[in-house]
N, C-alpha and C. Protein backbone atom coordinates (compact mmCIF):
# COMPACT_ATOMS: atom_id res chain seq x y z
N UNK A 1 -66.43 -16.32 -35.97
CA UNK A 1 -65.32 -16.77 -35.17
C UNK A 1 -64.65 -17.91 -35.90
N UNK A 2 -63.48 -18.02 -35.99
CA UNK A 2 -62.57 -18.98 -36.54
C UNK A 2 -62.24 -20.02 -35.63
N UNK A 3 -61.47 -21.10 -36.57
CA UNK A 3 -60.96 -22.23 -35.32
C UNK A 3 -59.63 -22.29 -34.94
N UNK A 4 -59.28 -21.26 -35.37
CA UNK A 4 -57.77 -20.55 -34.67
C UNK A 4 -57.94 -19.52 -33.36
N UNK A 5 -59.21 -19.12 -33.00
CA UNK A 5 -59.77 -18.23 -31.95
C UNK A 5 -59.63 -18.89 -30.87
N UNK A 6 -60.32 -19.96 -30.69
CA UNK A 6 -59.93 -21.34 -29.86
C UNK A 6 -59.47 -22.62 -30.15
N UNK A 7 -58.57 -22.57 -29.62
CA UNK A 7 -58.10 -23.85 -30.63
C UNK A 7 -58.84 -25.27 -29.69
N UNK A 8 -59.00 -26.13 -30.54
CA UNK A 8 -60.05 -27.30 -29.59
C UNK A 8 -61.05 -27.21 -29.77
N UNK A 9 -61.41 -26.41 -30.03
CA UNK A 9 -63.13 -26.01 -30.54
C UNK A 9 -63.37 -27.55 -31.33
N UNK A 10 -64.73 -28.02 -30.71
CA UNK A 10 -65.50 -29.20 -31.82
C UNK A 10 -66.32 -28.24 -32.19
N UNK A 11 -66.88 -28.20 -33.85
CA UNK A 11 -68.74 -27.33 -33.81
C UNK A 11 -69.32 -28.64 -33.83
N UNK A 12 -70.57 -28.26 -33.23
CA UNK A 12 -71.83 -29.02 -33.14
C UNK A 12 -72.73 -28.31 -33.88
N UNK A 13 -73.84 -29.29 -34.44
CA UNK A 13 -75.72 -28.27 -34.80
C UNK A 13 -75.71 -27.19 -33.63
N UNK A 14 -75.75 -27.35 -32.44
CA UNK A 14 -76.12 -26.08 -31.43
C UNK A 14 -74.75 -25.02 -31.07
N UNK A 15 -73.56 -25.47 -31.83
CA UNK A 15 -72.27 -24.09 -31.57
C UNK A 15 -71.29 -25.33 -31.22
N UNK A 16 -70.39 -24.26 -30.38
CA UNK A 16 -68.99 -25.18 -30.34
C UNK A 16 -69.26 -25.67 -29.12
N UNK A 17 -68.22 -26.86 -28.91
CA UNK A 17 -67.78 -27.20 -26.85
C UNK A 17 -66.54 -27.18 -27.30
N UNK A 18 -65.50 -26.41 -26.05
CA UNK A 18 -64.41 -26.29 -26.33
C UNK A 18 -63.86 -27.30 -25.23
N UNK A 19 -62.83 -28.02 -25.18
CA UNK A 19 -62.67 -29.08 -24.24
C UNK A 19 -62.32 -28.67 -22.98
N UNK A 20 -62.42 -27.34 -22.89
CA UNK A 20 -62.14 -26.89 -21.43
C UNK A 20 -63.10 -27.00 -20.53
N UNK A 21 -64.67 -27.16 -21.33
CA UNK A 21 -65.86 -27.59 -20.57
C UNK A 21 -66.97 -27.28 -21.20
N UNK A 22 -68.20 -27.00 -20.87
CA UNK A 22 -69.24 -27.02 -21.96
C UNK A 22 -69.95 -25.89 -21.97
N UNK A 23 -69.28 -24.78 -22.81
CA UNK A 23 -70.04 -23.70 -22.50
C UNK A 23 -70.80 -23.34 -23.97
N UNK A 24 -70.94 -23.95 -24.94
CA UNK A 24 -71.30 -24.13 -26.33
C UNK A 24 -72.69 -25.09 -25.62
N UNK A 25 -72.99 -25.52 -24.98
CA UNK A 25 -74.47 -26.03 -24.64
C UNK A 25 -75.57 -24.82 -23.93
N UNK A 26 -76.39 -25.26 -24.19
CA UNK A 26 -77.55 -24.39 -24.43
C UNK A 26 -77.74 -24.17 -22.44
N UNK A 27 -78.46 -23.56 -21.91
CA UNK A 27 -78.94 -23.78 -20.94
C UNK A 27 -79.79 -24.88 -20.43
N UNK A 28 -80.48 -25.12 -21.25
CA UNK A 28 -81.27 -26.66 -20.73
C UNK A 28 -80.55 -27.61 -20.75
N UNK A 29 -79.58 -27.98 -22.12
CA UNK A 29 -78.74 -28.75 -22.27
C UNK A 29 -77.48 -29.07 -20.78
N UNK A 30 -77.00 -27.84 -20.67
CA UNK A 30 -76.28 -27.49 -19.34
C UNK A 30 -76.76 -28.14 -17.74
N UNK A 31 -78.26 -27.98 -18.15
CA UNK A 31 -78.82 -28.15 -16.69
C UNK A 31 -79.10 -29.95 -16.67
N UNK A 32 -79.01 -30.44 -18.13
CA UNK A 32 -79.27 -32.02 -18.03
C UNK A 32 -77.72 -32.77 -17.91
N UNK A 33 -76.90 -31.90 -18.59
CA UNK A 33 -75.79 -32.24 -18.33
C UNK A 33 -75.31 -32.23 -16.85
N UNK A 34 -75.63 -31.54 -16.07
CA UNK A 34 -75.30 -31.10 -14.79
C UNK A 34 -75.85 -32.32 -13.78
N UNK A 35 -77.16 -32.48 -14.22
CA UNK A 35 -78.11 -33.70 -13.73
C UNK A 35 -77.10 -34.74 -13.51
N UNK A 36 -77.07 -35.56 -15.02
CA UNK A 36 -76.36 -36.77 -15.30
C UNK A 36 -75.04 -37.01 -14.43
N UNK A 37 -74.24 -35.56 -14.38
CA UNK A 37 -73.12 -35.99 -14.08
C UNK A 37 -73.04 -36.16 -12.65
N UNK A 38 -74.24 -35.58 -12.05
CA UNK A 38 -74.50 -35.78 -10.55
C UNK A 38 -75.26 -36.95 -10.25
N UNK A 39 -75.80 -37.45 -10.58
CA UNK A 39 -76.08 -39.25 -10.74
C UNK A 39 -75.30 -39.95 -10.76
N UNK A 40 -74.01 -39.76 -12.18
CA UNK A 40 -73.49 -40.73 -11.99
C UNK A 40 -72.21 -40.91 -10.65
N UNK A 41 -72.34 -39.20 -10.22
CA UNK A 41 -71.26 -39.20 -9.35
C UNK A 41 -71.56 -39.97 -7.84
N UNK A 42 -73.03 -39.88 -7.30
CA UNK A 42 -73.88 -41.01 -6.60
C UNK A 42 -73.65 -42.10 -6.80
N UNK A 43 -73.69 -42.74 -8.04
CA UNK A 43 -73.60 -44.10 -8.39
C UNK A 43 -72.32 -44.52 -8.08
N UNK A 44 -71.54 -43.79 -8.53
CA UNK A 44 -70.04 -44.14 -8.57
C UNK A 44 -69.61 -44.04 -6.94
N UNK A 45 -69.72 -43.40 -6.37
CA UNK A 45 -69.53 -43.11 -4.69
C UNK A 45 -70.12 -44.37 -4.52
N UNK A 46 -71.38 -44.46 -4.50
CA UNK A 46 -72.36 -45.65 -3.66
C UNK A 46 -71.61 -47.08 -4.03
N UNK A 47 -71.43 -46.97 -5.44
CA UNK A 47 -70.69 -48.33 -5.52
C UNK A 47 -69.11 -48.41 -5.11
N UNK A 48 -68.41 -47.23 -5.29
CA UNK A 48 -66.99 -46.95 -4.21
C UNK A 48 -67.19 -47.87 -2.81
N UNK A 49 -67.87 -47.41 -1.96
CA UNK A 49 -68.17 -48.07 -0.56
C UNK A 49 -68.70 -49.17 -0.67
N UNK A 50 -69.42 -49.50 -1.28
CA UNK A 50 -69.71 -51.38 -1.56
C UNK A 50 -69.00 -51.75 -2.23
N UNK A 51 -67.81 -51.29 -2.65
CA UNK A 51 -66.48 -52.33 -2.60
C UNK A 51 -66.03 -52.47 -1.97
N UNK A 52 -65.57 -51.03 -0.97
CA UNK A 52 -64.63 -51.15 0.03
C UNK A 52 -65.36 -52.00 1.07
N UNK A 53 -66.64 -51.61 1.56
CA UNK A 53 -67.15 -52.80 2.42
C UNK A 53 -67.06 -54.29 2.27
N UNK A 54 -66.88 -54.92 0.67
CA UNK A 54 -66.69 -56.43 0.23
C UNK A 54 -65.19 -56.54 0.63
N UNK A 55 -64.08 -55.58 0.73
CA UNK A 55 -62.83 -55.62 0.34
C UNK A 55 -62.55 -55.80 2.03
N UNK A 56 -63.26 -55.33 2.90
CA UNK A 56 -63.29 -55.04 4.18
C UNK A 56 -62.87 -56.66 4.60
N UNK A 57 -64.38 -56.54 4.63
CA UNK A 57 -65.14 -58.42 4.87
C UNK A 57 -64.66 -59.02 4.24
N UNK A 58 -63.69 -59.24 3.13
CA UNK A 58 -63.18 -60.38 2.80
C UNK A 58 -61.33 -60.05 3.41
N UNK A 59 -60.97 -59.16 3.72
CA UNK A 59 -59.16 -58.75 4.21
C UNK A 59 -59.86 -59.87 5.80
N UNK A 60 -61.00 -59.00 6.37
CA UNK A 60 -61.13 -59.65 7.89
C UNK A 60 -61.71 -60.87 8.02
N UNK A 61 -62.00 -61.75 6.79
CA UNK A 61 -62.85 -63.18 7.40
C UNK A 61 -64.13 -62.86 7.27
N UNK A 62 -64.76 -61.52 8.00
CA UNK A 62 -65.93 -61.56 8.23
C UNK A 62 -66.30 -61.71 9.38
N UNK A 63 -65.34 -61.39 10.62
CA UNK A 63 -65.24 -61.61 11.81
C UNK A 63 -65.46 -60.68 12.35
N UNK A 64 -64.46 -59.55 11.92
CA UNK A 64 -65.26 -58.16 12.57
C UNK A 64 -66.14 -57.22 11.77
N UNK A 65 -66.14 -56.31 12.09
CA UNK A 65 -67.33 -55.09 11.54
C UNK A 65 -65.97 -54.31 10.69
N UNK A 66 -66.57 -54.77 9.47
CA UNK A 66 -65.34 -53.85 8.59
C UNK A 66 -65.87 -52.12 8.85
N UNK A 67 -64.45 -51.53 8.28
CA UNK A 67 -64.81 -50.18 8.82
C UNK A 67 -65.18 -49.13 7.36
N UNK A 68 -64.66 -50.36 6.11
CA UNK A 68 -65.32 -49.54 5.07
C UNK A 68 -64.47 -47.98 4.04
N UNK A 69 -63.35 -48.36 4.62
CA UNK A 69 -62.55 -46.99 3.76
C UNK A 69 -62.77 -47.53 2.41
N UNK A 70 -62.78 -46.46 1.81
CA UNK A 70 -62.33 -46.95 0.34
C UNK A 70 -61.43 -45.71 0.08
N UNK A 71 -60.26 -46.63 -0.87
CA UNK A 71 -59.06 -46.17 -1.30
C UNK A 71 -59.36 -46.07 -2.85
N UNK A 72 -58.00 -45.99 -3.66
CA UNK A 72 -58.06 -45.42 -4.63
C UNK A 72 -58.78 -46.75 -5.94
N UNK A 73 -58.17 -47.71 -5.39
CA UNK A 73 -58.82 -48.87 -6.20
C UNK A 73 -59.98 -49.07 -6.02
N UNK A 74 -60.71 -48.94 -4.86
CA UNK A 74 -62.34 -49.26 -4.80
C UNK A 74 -62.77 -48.13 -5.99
N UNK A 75 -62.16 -46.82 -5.75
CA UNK A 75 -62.96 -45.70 -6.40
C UNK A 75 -62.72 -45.43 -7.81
N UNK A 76 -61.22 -46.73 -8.49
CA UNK A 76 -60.96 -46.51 -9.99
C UNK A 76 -61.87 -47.88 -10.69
N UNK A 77 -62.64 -48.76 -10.08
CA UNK A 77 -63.20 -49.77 -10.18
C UNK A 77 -64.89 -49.15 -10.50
N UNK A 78 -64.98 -48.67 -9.27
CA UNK A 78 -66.34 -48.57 -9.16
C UNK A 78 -66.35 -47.37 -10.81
N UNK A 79 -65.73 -46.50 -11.14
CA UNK A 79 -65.08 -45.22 -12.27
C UNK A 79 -65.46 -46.13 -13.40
N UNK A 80 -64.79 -47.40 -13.29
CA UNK A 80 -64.73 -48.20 -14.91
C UNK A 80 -66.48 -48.82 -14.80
N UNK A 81 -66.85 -49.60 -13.76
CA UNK A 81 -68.04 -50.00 -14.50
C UNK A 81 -69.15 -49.55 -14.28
N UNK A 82 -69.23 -47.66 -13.71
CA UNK A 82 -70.21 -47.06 -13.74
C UNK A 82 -69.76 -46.39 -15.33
N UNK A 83 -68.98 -45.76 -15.86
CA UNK A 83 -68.64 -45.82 -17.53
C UNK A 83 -68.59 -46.35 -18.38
N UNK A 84 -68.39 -48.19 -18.00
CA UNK A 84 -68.63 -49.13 -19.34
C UNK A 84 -69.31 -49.98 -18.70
N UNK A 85 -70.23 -49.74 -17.89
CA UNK A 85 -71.48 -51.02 -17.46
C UNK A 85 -70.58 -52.05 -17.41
N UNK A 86 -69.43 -52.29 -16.79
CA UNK A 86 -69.18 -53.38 -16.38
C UNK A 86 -69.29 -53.70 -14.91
N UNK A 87 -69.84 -55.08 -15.09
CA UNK A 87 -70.25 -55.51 -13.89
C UNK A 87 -71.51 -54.80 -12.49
N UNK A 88 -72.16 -53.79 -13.15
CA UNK A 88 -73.14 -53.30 -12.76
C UNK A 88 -74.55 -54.58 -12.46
N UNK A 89 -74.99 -54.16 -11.48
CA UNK A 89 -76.08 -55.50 -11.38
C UNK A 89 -77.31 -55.33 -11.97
N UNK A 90 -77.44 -56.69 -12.73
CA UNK A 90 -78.44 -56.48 -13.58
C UNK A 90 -79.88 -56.33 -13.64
N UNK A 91 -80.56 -55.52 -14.37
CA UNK A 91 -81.84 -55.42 -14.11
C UNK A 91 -82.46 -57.19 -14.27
N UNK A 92 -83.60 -57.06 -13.24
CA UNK A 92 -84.30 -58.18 -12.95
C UNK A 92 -85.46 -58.35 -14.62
N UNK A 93 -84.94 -59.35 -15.42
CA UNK A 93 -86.16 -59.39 -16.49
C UNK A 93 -87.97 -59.45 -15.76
N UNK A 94 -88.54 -58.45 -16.24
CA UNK A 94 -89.86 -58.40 -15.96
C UNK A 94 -90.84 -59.40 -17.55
N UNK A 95 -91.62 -59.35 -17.11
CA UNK A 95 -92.69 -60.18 -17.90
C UNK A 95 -93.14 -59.43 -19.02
N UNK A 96 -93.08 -58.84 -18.83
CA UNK A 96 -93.09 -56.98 -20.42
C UNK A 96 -91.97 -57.09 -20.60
N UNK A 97 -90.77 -57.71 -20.41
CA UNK A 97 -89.43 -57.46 -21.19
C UNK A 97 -89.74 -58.78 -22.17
N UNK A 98 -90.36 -59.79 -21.63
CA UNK A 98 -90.35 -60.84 -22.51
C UNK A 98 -91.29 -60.56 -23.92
N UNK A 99 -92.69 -59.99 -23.17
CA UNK A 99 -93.72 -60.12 -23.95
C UNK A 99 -94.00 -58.50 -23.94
N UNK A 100 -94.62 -57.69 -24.83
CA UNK A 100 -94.60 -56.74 -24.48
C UNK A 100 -95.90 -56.56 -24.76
N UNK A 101 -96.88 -55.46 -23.87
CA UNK A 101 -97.92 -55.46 -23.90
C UNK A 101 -99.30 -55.32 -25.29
N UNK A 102 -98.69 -54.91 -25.77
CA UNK A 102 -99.28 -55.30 -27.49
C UNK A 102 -98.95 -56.75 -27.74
N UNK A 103 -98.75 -57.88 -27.55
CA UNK A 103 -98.71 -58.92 -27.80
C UNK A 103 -99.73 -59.61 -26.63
N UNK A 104 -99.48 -59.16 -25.49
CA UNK A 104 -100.66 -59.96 -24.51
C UNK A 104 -101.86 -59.18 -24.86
N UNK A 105 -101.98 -57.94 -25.17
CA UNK A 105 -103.50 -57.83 -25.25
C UNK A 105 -104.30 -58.22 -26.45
N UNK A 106 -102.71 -59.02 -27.82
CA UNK A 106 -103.68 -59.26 -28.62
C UNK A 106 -103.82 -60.74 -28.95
N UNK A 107 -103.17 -61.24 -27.39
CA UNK A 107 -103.86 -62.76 -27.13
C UNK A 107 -104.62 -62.83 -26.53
N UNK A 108 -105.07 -61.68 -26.02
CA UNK A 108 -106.31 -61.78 -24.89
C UNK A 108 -107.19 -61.75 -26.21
N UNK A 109 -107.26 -60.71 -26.50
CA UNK A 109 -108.43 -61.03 -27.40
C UNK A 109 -108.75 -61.67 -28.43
N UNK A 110 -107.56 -62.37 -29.29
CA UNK A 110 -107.63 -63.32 -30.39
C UNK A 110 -108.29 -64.75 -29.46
N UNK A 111 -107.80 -64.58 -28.18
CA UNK A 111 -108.62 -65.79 -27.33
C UNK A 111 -110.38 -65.54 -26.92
N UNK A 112 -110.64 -64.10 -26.66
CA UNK A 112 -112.38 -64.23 -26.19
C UNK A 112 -112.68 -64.51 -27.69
N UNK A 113 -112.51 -63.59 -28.89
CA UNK A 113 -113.02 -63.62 -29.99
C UNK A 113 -112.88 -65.22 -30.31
N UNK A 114 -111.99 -66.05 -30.51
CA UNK A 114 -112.23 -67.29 -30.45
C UNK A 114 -113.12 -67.83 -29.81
N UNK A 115 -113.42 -67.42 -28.10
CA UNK A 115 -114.47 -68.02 -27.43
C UNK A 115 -115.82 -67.89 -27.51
N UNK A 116 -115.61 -66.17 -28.24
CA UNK A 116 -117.53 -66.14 -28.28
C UNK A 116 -117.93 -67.15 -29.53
N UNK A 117 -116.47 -66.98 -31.12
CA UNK A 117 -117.03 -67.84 -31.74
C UNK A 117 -117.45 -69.35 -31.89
N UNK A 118 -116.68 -70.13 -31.09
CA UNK A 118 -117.08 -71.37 -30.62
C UNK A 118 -117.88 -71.44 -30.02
N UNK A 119 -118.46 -71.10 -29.19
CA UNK A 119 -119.35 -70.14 -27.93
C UNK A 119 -120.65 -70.44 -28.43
N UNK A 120 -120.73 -69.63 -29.55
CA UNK A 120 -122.05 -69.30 -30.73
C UNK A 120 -122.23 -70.29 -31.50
N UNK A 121 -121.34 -70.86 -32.22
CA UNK A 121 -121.64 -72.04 -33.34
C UNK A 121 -122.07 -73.23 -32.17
N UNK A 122 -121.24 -73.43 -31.04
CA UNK A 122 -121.49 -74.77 -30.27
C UNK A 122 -123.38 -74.15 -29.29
N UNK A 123 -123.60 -73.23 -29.13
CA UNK A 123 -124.61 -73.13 -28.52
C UNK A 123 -125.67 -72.75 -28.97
N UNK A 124 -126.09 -72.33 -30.90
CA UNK A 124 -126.62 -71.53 -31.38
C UNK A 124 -127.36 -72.26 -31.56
N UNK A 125 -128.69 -73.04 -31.82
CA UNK A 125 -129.60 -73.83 -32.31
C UNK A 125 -129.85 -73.76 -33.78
N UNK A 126 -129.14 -74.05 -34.64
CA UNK A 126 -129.96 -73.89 -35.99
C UNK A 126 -129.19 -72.27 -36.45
N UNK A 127 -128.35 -71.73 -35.88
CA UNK A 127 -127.89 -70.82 -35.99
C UNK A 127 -126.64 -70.31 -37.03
N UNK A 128 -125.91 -71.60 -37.36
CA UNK A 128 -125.23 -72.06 -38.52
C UNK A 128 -124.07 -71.55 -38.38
N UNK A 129 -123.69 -70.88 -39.45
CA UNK A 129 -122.15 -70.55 -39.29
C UNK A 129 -121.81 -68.80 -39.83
N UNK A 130 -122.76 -68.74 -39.97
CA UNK A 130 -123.16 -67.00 -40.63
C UNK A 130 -122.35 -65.90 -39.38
N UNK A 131 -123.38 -66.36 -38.25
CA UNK A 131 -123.49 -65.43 -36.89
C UNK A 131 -121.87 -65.48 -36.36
N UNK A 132 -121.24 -66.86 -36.42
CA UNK A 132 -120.04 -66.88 -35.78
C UNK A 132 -118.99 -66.64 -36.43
N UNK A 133 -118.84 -66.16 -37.65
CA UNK A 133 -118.03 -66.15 -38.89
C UNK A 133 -117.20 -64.92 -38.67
N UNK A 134 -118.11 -64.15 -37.90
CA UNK A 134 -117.35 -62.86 -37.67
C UNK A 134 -116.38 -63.01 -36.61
N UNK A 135 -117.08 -63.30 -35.81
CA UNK A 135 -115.93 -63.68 -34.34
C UNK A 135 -114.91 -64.39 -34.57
N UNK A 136 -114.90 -65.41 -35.32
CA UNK A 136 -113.66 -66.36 -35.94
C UNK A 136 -112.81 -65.42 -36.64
N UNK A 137 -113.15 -64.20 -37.59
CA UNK A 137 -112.51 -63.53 -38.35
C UNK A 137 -111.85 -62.46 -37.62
N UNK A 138 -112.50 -62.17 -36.40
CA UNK A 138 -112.16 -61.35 -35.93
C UNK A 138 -110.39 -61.77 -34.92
N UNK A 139 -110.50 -63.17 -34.64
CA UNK A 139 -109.74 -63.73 -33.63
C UNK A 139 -108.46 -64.12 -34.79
N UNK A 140 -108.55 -64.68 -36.17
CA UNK A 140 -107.83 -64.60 -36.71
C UNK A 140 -107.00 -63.08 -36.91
N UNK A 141 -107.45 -62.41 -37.00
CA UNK A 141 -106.94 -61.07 -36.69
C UNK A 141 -106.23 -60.57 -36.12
N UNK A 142 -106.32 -60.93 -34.94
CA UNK A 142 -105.81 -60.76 -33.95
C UNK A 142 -104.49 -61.85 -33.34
N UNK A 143 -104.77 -63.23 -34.07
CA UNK A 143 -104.03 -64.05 -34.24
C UNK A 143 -102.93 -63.69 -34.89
N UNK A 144 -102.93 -63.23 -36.25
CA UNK A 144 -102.43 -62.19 -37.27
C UNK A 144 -101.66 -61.37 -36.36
N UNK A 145 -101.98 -60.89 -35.79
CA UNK A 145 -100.95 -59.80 -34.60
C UNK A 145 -100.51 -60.39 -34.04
N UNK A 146 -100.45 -61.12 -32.86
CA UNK A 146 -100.21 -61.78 -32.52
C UNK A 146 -98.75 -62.34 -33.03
N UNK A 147 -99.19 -63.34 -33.91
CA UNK A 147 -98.13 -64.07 -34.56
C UNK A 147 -96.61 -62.54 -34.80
N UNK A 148 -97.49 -61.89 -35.20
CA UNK A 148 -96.84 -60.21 -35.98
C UNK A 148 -95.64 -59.88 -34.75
N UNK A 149 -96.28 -59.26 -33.80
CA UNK A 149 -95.78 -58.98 -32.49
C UNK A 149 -94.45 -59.83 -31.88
N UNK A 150 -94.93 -60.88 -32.21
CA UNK A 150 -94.13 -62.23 -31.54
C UNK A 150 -92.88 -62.06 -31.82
N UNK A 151 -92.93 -61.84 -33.10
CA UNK A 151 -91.48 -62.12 -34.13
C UNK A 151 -90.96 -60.73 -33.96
N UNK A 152 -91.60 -59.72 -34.09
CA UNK A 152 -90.84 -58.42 -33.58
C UNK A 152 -89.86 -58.38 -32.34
N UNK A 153 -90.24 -58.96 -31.46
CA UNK A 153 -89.57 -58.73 -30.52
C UNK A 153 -88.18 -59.14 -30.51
N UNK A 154 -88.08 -60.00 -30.75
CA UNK A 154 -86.90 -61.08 -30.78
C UNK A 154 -85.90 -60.30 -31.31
N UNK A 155 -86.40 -60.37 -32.72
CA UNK A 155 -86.25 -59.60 -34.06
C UNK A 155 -85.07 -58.24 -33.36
N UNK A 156 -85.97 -57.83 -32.79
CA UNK A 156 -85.63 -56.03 -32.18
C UNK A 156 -84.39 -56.33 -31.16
N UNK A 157 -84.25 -57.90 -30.46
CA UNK A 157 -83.46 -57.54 -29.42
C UNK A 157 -82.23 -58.40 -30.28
N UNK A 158 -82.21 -58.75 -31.23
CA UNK A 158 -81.12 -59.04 -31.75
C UNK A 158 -80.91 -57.69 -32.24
N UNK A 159 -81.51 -57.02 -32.98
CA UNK A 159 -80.41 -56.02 -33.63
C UNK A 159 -79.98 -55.51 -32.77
N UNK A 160 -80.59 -54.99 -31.70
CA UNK A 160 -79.98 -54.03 -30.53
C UNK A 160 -78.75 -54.77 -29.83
N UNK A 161 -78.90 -56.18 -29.74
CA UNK A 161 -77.39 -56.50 -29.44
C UNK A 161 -76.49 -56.91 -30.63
N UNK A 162 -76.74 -56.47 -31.39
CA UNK A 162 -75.46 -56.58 -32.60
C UNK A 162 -75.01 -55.49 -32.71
N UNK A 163 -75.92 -54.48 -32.73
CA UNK A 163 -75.22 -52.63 -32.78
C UNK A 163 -75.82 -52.27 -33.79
N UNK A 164 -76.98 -52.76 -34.71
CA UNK A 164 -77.43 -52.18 -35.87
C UNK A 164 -78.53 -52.01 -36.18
N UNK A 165 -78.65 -51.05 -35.03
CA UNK A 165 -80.15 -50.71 -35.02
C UNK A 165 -80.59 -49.92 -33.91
C-alpha cells in the first residue's frame, strides 16, 4: 500500500494510524487506548463540576447551595489541565519518594552490623579485634551503599526534571 492510498497515513513499527482514528493499532493496543481515553474523560468531567461548584460558591458568596452547572469554560479549563497537568493537585510526597527503599534497608543494616561490631569488641573479654573486624567490614559496606543510593536519587530527580533522562 502506498501513501497516496491514504493520504495522512503516519507508519509506525506496528503499521499506519491514519488521522481519522486508530485503526493501524493492534487490538490490545486499541483496548488500552480505549481505557486511557475513558479515564481521562472521568477526570476531566469530575474536575468540570469542581469548577463549576467553586465558580458557583464564589458568583453566590457562599450563601446559598450552588447548583453546580458547568458551562463551556469550566469544561475548556478542566480539558487544558487534565492534558498539560496544569494545576492538577498534587501528589502528597511519601517517605519512599524521599528515600527509597534500598537506601533505608541499607541503613538499617550498615547500623546493626555496626552494632554487633561495637557490641563484640566492647563486650568480648580478651576477644580483640579479629572477631569484630568482620562486622565493621560488613557495615562499611553497606555504608558504601548507602552513601551510593543517597546520591542516586537526587541525581535521578534532577535529570527527570531537566528532560534528559
Amino acid at each position: 500500500m502506498s501513501n497516496s492510498d491514504h493520504p495522512g497515513e503516519v507508519p509506525f513499527a506496528g503499521g499506519k494510524i491514519s488521522p481519522s482514528g486508530s485503526q493501524g493499532l493492534s487490538p490490545h493496543l486499541q483496548g488500552s487506548l480505549d481505557e486511557k481515553i475513558a479515564n481521562l474523560k472521568d477526570q476531566i468531567a469530575d474536575r468540570a463540576r469542581g469548577l463549576a461548584l467553586e465558580r458557583a460558591k464564589s458568583q453566590t458568596g457562599g450563601k446559598k447551595q450552588p447548583d453546580g452547572a458547568v458551562d463551556v469554560s469550566d469544561l475548556s479549563q478542566a480539558i487544558d489541565e487534565a492534558l498539560c497537568n496544569n494545576a492538577l493537585p498534587a501528589r502528597r510526597t511519601t517517605f519512599f519518594d524521599l528515600f527509597s527503599p534500598f537506601t533505608c534497608l541499607c541503613f538499617l543494616l550498615c547500623l546493626t552490623f555496626g552494632g554487633f561490631g561495637l557490641f563484640a569488641r566492647s563486650g568480648a573479654p580478651g576477644g580483640g579485634a579479629a572477631p569484630t573486624q568482620g562486622f565493621l567490614d560488613i557495615a562499611k559496606i553497606f555504608a558504601g551503599a548507602l552513601a551510593g543510593s543517597t546520591v542516586s536519587a537526587p541525581l535521578k530527580s534532577l535529570k527527570s526534571k531537566s528532560g534528559k533522562g
